[in-house]
Protein backbone atom coordinates (compact mmCIF):
# COMPACT_ATOMS: atom_id res chain seq x y z
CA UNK A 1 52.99 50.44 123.99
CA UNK A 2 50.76 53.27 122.22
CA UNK A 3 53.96 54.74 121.89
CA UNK A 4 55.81 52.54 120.07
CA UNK A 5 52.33 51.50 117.50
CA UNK A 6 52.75 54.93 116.77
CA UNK A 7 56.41 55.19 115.92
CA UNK A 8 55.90 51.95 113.89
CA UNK A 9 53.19 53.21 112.02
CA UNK A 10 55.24 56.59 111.21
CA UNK A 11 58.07 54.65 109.88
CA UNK A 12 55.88 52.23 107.77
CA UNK A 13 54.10 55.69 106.13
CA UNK A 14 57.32 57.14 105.40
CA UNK A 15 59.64 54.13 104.82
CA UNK A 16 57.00 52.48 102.36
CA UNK A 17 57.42 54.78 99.30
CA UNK A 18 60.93 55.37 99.84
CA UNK A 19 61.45 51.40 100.33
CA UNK A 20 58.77 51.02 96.80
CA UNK A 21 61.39 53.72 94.46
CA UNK A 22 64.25 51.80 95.96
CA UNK A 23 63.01 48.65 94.80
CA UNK A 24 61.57 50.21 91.77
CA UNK A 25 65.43 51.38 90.76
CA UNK A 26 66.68 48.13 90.91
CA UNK A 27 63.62 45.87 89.02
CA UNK A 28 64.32 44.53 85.65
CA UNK A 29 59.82 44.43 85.38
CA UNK A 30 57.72 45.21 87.61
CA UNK A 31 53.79 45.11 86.58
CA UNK A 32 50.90 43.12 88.44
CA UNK A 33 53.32 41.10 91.56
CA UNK A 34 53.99 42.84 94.95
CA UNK A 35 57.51 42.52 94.16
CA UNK A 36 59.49 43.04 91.17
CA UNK A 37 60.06 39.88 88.72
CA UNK A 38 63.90 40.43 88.59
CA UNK A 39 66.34 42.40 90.32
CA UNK A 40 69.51 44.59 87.67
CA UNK A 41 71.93 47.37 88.88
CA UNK A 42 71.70 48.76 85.42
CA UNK A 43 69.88 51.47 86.00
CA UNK A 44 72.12 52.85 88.66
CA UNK A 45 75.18 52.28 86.14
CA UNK A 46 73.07 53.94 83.19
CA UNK A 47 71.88 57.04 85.47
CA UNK A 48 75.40 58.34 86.03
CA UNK A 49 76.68 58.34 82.62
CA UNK A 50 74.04 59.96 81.24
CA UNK A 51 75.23 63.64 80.58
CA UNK A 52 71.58 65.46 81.06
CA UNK A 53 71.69 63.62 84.45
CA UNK A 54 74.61 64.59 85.74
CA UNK A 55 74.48 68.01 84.03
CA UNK A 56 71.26 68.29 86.50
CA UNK A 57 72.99 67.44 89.15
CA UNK A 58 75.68 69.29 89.15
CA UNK A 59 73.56 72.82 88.34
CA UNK A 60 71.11 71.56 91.43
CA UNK A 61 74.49 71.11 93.63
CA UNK A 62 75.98 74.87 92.58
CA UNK A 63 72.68 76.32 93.17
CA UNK A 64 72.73 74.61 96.59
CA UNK A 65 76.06 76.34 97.81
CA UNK A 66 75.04 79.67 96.50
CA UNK A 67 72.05 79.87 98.55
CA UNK A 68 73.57 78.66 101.29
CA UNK A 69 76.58 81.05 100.93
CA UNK A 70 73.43 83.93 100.48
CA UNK A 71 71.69 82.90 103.59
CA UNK A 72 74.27 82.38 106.03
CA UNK A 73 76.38 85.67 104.76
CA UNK A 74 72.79 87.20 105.79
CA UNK A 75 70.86 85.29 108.27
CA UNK A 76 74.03 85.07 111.08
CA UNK A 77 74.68 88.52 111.65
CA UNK A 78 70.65 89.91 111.50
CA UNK A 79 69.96 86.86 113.66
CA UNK A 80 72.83 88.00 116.09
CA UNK A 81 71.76 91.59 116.10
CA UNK A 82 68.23 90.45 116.34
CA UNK A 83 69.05 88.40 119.45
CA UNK A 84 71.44 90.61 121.22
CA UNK A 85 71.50 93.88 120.46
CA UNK A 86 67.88 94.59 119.52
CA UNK A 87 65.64 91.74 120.78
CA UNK A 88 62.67 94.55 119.57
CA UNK A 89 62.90 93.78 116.12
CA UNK A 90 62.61 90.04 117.15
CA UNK A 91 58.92 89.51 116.74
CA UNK A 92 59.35 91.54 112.82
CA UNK A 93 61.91 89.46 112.09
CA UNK A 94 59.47 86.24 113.04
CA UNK A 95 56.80 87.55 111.40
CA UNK A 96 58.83 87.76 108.24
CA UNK A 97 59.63 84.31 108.49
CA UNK A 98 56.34 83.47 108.69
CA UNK A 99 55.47 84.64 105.10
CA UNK A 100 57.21 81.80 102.86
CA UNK A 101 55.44 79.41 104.76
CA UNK A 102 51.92 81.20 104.66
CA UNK A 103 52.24 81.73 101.04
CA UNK A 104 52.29 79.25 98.37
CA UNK A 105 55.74 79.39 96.43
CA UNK A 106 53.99 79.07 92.97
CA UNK A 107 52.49 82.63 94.07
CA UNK A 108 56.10 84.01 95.19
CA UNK A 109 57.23 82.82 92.12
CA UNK A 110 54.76 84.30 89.89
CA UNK A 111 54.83 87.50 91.36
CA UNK A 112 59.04 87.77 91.46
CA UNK A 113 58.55 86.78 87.55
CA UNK A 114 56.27 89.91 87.48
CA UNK A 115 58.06 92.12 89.31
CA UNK A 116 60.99 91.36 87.45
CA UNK A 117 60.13 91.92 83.97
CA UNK A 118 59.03 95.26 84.89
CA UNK A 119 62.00 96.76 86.96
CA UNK A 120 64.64 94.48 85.03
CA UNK A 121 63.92 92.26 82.33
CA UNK A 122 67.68 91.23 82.13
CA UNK A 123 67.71 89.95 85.01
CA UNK A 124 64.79 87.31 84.80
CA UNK A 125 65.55 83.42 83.43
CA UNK A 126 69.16 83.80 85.25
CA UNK A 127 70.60 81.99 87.58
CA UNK A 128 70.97 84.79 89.84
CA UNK A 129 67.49 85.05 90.17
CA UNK A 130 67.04 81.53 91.34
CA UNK A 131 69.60 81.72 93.75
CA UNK A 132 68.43 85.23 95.54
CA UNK A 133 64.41 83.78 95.36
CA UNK A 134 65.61 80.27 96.82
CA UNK A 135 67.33 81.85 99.45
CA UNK A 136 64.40 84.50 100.12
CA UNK A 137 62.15 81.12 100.87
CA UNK A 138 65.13 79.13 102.61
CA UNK A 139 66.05 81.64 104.98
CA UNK A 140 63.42 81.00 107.57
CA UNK A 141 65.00 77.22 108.52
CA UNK A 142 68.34 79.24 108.14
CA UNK A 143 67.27 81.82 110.81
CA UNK A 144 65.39 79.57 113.35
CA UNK A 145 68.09 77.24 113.27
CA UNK A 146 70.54 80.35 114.40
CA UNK A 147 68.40 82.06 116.93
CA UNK A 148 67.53 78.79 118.81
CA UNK A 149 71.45 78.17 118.85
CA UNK A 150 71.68 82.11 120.03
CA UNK A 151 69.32 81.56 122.70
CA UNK A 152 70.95 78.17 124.23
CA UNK A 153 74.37 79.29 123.95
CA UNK A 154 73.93 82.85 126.16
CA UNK A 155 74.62 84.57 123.45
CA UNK A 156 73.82 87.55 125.32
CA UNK A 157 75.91 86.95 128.02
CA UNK A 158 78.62 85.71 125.74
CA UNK A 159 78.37 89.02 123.86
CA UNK A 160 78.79 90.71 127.22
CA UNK A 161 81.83 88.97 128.48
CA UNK A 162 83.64 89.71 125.27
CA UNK A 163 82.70 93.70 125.15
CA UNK A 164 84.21 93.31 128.34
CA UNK A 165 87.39 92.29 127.26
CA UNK A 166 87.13 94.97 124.40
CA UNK A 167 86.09 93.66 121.28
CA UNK A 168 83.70 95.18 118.91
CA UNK A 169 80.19 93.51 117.76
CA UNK A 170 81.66 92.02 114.70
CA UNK A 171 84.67 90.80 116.77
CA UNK A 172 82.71 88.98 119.13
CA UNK A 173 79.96 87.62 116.15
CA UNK A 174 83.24 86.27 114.87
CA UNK A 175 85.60 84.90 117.70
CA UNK A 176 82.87 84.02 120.06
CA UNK A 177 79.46 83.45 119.34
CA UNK A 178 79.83 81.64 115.43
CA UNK A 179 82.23 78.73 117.43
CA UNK A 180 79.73 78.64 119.80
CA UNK A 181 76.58 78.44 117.41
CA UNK A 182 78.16 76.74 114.70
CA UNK A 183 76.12 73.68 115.03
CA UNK A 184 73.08 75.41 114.35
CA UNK A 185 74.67 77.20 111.29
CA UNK A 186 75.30 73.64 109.52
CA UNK A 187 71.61 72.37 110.62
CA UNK A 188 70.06 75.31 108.96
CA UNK A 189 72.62 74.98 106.31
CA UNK A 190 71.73 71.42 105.61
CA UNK A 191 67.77 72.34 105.60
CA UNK A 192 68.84 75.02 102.90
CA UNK A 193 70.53 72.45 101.20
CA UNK A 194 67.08 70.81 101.29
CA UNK A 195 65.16 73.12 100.19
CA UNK A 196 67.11 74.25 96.93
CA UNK A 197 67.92 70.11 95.49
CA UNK A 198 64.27 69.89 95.78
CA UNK A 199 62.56 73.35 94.93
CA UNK A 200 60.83 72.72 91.47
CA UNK A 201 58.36 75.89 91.31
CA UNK A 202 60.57 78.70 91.94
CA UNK A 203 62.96 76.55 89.12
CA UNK A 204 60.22 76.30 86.75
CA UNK A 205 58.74 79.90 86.68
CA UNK A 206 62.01 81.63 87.08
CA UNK A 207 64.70 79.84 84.73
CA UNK A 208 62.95 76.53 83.48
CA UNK A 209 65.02 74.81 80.90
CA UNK A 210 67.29 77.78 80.69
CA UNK A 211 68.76 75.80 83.96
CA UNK A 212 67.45 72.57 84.57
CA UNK A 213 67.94 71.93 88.01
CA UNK A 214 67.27 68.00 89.38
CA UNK A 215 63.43 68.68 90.19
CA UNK A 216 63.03 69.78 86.99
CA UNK A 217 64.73 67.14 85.30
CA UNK A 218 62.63 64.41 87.59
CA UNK A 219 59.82 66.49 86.37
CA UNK A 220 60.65 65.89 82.79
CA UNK A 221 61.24 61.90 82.89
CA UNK A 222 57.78 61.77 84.87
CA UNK A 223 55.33 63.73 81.79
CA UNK A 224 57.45 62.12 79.30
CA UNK A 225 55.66 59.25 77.59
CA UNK A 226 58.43 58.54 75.03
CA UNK A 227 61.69 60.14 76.28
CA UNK A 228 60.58 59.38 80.48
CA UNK A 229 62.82 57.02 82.47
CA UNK A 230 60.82 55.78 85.45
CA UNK A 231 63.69 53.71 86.23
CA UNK A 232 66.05 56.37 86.26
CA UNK A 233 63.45 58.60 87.82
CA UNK A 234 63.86 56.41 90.89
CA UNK A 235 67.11 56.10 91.24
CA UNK A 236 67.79 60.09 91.34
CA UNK A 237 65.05 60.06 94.09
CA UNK A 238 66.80 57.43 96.15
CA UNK A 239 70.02 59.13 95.17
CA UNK A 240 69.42 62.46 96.78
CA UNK A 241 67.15 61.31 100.10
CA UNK A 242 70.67 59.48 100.37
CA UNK A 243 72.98 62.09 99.88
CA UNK A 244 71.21 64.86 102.05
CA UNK A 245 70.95 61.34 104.78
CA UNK A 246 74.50 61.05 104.80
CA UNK A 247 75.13 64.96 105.11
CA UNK A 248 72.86 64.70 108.45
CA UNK A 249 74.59 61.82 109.84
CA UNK A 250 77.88 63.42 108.84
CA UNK A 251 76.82 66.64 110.82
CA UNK A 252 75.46 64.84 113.72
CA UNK A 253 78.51 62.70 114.31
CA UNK A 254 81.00 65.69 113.55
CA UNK A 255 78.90 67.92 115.90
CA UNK A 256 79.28 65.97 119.06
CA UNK A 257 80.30 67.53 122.24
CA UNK A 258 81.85 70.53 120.11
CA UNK A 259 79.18 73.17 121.30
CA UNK A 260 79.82 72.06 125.15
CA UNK A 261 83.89 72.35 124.51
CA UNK A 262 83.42 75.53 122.72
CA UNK A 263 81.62 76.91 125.59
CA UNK A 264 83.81 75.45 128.24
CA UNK A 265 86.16 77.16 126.58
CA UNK A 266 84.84 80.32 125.77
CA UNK A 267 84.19 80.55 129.53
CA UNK A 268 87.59 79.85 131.02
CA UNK A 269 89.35 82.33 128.40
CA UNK A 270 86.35 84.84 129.61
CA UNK A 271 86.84 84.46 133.41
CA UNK A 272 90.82 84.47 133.09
């Protein structure tokens, strides 16, 4: 019973503003009633033809693949070495993690903004920037999502079997333990994905309007007393809790039962 108050009152604190911006996006006027006077899908229908919207969207969406490209092209293999080669530098390797979340990312932001304009000043306000900083704070879901799939998988013993059978490090990173762990990749992936549609500080120090991601377009609409859409506001919010919703479900439905038939398999080819 005390379990189930308690899941009831989690979903009422979360599912009450998402439920009041849903709402919100589709109310003709809303002002002193608990519900809106009228009900219009305008908004949606405006929101997507408006160029600066989609414009937004888009540069949020590249900026999303980029990092995730960056992180997993990085994360994977030091994870895997980290795991089975030299479980020593484990505990550095957490600690590192450890550091976006212990320090504020205004402060990361600042100081990469300082440190840049120092050592190169060409570099700062590009997109290039934003991409290597977002995935600097990203990687830590990125590598705890890979070294718990490491550790359930064997990977040590998986990495065994196939130096047995004569392949190299890379070899086995490759054709044995990414099937195996892929899973893991794609839920760190989609908390990546996360991160960067929704990382406004790192956006506004490092690029602002130079690229105006979707945070900092939301951020726009909401200071705006004469140009602001709260309307439109809401409907981006509701947009992209859906989108990265659907990418979950989407990976949790895909991902069923592969990791036990990619084991099963790696196993018989191993013992035959």
């Amino acid at each position: 019973m005390t379990r189930r108050v308690f899941l009831a009152l989690l979903a009422v604190y979360f599912g009450l503003p998402l439920l009041a911006a849903l709402l919100y996006s589709v109310a003709t006027r809303w002002t002193d009633t608990a519900l809106p006077d009228g009900y219009t899908l305008s908004h949606w229908v405006s929101v997507f033809t408006k160029p600066d919207v989609m414009a937004a969207l888009g540069r949020s969406l590249v900026l999303s693949a980029v990092v995730v490209a960056i992180d997993v092209l990085l994360v994977v293999p030091a994870a895997y070495w980290s795991v089975v080669h030299n479980p020593r530098i484990g505990s550095v390797v957490q600690t590192i993690a450890v550091i976006p979340f212990a320090v504020p990312w205004v402060v990361v932001g600042a100081g990469i903004q300082l440190v840049t304009k120092s050592v190169a000043p060409a570099l700062f306000g590009t997109f290039w920037l934003l991409a290597a900083s977002t995935a600097a704070i990203a990687f830590p879901f990125m590598y705890r999502a890979v070294e718990s799939s490491l550790l359930a998988a064997g990977a040590v013993q998986l990495s065994e079997a196939a130096a047995t059978c004569g392949a190299n490090p890379a070899q086995a990173l490759v054709r044995v333990i990414f099937p195996v762990i892929r899973n893991g990749v794609v839920s760190g992936s989609l908390l990546v994905i996360a991160t960067a549609m929704n990382e406004f500080a790192l956006a506004k120090i490092l690029v602002g309007v130079s690229y105006e991601t979707l945070p900092l377009w939301s951020a726009r609409q909401f200071v705006s007393r004469t140009l602001g859409d709260p309307n439109a506001l809401a409907v981006v919010t509701i947009f992209t809790f859906g989108l990265l919703f659907a990418l979950s479900a989407l990976v949790v439905w895909l991902g069923r039962g592969r990791v036990s038939a990619s084991m099963a398999a790696i196993t018989k080819d191993a013992s035959s």
